[in-house]
C-alpha atoms as a PDB file:
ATOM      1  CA  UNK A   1      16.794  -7.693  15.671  1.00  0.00           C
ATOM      2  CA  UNK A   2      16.448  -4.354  13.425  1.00  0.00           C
ATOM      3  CA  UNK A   3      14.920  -4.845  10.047  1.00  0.00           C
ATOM      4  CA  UNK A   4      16.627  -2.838   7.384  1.00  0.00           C
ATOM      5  CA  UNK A   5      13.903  -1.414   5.140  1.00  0.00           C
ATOM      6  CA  UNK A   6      14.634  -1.762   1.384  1.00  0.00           C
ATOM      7  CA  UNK A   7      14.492   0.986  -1.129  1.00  0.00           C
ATOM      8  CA  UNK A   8      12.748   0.250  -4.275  1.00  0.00           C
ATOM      9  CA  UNK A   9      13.247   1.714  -7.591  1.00  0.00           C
ATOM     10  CA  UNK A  10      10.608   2.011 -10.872  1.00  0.00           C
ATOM     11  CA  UNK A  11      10.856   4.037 -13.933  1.00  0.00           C
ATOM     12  CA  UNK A  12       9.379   7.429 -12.217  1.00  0.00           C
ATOM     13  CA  UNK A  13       9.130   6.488  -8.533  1.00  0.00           C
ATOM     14  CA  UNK A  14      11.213   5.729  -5.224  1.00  0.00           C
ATOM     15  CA  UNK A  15       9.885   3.886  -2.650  1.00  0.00           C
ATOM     16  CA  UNK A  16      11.381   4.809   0.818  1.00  0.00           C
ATOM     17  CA  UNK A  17      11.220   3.559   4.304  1.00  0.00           C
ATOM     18  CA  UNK A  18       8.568   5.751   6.520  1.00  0.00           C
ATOM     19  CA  UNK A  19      10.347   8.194   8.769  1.00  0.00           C
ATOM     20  CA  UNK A  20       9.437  10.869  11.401  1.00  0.00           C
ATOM     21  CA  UNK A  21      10.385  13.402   8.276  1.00  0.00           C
ATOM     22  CA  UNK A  22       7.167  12.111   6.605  1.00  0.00           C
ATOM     23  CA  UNK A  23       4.667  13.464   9.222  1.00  0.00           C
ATOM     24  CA  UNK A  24       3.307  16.149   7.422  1.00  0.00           C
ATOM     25  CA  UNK A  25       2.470  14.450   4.513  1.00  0.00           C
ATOM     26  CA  UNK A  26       0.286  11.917   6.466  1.00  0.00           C
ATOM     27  CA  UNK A  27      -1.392  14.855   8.309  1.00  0.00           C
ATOM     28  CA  UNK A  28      -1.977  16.695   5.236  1.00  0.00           C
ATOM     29  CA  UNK A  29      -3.637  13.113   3.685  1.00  0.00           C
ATOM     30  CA  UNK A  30      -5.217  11.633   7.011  1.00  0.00           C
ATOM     31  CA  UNK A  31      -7.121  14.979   8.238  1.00  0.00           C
ATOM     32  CA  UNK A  32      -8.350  15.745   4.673  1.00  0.00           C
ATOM     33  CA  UNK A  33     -12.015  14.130   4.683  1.00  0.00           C
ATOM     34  CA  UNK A  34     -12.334  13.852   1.065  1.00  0.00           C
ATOM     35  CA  UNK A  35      -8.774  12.547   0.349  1.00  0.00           C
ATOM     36  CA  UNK A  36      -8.893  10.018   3.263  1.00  0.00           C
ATOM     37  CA  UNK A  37     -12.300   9.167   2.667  1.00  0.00           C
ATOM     38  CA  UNK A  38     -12.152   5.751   1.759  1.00  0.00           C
ATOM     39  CA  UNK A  39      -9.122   5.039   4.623  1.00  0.00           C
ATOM     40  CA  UNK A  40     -11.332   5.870   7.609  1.00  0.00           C
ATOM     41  CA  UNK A  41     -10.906   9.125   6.992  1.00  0.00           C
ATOM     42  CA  UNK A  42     -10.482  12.052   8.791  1.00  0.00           C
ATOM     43  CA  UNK A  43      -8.900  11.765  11.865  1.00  0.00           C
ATOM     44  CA  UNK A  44      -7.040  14.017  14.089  1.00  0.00           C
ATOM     45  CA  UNK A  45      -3.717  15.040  13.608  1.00  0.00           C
ATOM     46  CA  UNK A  46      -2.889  12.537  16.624  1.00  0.00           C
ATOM     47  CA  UNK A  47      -4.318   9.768  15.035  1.00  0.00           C
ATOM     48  CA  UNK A  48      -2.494  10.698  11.875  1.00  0.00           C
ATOM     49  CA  UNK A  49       0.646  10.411  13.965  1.00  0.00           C
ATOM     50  CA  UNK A  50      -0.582   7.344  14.730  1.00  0.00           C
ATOM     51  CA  UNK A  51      -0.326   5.875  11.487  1.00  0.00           C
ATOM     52  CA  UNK A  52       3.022   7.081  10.703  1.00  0.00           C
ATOM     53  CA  UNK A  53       4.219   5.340  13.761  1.00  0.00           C
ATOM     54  CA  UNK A  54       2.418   2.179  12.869  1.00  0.00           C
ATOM     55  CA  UNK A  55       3.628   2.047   9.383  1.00  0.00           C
ATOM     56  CA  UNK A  56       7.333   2.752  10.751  1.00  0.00           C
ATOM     57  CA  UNK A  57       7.013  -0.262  13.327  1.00  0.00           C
ATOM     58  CA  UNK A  58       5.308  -2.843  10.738  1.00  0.00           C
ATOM     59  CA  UNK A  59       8.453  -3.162   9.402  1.00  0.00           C
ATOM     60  CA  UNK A  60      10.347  -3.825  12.756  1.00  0.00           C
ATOM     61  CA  UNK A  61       7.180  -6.335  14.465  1.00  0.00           C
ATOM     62  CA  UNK A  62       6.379  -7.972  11.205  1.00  0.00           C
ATOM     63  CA  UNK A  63       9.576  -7.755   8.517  1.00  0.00           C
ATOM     64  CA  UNK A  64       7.648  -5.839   5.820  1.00  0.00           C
ATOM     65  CA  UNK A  65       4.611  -2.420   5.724  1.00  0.00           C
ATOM     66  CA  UNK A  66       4.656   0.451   3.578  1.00  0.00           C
ATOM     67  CA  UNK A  67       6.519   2.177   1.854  1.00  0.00           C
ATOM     68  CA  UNK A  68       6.413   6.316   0.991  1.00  0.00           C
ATOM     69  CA  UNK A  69       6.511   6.800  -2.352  1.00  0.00           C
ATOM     70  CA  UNK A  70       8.371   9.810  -3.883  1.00  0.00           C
ATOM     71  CA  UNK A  71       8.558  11.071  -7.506  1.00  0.00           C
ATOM     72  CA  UNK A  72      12.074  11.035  -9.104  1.00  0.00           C
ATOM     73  CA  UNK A  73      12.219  13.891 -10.521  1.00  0.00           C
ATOM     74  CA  UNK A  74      11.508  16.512  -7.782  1.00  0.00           C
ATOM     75  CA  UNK A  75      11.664  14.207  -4.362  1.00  0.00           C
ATOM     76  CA  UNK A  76       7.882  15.122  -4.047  1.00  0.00           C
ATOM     77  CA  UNK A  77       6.431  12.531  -1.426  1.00  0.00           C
ATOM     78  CA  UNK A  78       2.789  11.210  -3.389  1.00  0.00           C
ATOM     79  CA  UNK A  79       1.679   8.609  -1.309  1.00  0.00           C
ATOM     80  CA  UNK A  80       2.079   5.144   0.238  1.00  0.00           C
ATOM     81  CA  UNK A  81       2.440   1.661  -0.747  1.00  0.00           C
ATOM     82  CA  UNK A  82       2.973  -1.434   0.820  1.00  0.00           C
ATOM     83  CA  UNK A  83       2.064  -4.620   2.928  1.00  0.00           C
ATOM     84  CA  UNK A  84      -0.375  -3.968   6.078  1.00  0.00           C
ATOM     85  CA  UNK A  85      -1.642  -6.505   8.799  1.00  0.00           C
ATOM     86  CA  UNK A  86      -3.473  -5.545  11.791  1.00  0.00           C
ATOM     87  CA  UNK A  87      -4.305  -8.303  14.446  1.00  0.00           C
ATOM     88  CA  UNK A  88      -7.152 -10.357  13.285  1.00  0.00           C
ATOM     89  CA  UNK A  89      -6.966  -9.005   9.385  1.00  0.00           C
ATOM     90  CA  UNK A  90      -5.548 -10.896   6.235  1.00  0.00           C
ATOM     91  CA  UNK A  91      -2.315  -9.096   5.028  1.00  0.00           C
ATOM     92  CA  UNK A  92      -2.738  -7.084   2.097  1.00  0.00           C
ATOM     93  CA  UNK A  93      -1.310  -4.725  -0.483  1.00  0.00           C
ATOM     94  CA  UNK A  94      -2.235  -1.198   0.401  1.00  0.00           C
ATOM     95  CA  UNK A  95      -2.091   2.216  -1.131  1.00  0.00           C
ATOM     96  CA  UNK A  96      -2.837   5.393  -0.869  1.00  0.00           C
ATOM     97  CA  UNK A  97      -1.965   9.106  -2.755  1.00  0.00           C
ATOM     98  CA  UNK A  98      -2.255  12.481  -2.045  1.00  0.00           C
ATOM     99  CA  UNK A  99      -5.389  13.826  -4.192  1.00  0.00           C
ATOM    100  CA  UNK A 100      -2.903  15.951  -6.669  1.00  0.00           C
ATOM    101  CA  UNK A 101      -0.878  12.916  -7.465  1.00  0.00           C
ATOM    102  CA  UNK A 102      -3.930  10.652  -8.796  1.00  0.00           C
ATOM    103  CA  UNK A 103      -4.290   9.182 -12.219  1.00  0.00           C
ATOM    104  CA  UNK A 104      -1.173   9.227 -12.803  1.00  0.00           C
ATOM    105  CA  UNK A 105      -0.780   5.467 -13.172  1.00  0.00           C
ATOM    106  CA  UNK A 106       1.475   5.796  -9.493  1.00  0.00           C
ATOM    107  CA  UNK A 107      -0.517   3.356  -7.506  1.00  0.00           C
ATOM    108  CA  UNK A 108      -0.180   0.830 -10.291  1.00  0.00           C
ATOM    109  CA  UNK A 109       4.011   1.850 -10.595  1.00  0.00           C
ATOM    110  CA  UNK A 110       4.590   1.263  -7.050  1.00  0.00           C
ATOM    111  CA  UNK A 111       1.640  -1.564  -6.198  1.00  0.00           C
ATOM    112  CA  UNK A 112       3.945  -3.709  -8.797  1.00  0.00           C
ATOM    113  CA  UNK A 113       7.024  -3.073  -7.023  1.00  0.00           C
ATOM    114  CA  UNK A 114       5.822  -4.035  -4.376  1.00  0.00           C
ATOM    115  CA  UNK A 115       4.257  -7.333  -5.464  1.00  0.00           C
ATOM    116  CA  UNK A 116       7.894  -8.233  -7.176  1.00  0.00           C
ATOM    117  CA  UNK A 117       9.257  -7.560  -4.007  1.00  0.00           C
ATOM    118  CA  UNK A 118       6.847  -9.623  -2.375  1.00  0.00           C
ATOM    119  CA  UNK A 119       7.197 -13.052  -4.407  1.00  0.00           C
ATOM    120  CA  UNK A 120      10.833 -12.369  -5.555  1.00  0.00           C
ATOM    121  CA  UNK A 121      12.752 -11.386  -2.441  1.00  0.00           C
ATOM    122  CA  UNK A 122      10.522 -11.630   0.705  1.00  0.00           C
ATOM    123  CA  UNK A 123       9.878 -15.673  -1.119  1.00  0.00           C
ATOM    124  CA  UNK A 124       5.948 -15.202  -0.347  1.00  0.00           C
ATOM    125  CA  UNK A 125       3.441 -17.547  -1.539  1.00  0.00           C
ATOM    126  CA  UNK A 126       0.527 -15.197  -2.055  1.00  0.00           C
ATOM    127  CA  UNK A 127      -0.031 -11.854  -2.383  1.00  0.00           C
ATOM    128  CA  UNK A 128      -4.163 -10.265  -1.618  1.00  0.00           C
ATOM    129  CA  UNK A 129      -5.685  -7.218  -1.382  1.00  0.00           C
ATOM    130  CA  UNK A 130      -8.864  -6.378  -0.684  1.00  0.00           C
ATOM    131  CA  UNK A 131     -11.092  -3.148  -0.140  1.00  0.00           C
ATOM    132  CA  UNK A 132     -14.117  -1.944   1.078  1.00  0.00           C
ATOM    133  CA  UNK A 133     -17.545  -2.329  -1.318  1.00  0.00           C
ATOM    134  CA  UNK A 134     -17.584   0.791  -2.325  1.00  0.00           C
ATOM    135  CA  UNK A 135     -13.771   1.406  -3.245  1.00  0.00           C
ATOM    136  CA  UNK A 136     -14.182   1.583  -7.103  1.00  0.00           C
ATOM    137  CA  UNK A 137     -10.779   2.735  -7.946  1.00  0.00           C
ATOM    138  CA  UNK A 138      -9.010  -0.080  -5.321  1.00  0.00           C
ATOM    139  CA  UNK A 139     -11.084  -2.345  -7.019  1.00  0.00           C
ATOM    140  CA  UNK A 140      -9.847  -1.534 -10.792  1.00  0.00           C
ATOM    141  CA  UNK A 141      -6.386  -1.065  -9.312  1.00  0.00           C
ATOM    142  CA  UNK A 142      -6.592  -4.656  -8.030  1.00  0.00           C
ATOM    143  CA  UNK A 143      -7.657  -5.833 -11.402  1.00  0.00           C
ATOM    144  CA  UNK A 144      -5.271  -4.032 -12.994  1.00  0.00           C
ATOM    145  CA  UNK A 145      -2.681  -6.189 -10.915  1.00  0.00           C
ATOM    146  CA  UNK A 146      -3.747  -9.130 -12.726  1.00  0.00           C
ATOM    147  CA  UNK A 147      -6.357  -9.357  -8.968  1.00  0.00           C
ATOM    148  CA  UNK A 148      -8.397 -12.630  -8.951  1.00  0.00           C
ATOM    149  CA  UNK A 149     -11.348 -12.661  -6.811  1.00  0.00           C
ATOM    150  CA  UNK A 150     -10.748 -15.020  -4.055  1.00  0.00           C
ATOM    151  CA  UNK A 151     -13.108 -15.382  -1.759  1.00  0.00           C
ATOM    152  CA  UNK A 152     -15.514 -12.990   0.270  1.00  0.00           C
ATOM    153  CA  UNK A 153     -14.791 -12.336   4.131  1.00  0.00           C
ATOM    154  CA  UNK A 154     -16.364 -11.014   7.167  1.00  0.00           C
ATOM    155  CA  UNK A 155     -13.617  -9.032   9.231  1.00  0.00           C
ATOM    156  CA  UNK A 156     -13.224  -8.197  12.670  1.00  0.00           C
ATOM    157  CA  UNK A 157     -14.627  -5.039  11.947  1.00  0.00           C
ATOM    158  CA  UNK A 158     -18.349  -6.812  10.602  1.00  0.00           C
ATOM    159  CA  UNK A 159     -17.810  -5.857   7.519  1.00  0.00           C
ATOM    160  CA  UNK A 160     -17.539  -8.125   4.510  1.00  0.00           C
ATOM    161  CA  UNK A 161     -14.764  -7.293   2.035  1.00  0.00           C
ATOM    162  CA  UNK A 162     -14.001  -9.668  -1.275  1.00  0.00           C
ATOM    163  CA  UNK A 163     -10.342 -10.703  -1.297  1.00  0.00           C
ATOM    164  CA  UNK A 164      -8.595 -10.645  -4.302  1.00  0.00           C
ATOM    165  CA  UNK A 165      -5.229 -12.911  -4.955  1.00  0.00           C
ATOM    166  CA  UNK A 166      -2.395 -11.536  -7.355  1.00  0.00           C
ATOM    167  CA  UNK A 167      -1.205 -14.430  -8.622  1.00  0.00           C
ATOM    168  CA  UNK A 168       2.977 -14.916  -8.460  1.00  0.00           C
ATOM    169  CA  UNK A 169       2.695 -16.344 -12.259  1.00  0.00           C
ATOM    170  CA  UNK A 170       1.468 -12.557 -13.807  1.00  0.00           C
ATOM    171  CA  UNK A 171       5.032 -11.403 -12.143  1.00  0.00           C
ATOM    172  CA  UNK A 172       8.461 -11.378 -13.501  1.00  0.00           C
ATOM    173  CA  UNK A 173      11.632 -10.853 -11.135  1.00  0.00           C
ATOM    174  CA  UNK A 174      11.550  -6.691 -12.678  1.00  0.00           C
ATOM    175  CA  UNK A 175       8.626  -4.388 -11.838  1.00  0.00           C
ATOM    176  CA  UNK A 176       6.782  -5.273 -15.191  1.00  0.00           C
ATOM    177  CA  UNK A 177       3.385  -5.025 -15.457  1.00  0.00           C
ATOM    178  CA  UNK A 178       1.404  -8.708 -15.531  1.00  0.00           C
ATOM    179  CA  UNK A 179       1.327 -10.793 -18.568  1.00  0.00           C
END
């Protein structure tokens, strides 16, 4: 069965399916080591392929993943948002923007979509995220969300990550911001 990927809409953002048309703009984030720093960042332009292709078959093995997220006004791709869930690892909310497009308040505009979207249409019961330690901006983001921490993890990769819930109750059916 083919998933059809949604399009979602905010005030200054569209949120778009991943496509082979995106490629550059995931080399041009993965192989820069200081924009890709806290994503495992760099990697080569294969592994940044990769990526693309993983976040294009999310949707298709698993019914949701990320999003590219494009500016109204000019069509300019800025980054990615979305739902990610490798074997072994909790699902989360991810995100990530090309340097240029940061603190904007983008990240925030499009992580709320996608939490609507989350509770309101795909009927989920929770919504986490969670980051690495040193991931001071994910961190605020996540509180910005209305994050709760939730509990502290080890993952498959050793490393222990705090897990924070965005409660359904801070969201309305729109792509307000939480109460």
């Amino acid at each position: 069965m083919w998933v059809e990927v949604p399009t979602l809409e905010t005030k200054r953002l569209i949120m778009r399916p991943p496509s082979r048309g995106h490629f550059s703009h995931y080399e041009e984030f993965y192989t820069d080591a200081e924009a890709s720093r806290l994503y495992d960042g760099p990697v080569t332009v294969g592994e940044a392929w990769a990526t693309l292709a993983m976040d294009i078959g999310y949707w298709q093995l698993q019914g949701f993943g990320v999003w590219v997220i494009e500016q109204k006004s000019d069509g300019r791709l800025v980054g990615g948002c979305g739902f990610w869930q490798d074997k072994g690892w909790p699902r989360e909310l991810t995100w990530w923007l090309m340097p240029e497009a940061r603190g904007k308040g983008y990240a925030s505009e499009a992580s709320l979509a996608a939490v609507s979207h989350a509770y309101n249409v795909f009927g989920w019961d929770h919504v986490e995220t969670y980051m690495d330690d040193d991931n001071e901006p994910a961190r605020a983001l996540a509180l910005r969300l209305g994050g709760i921490e939730n509990r502290r993890e080890t993952f498959v990769d050793g490393e222990d990550r705090t897990i924070y819930r965005i409660p359904r109750s801070s969201y309305t059916a729109t792509t307000e911001a939480p109460a």
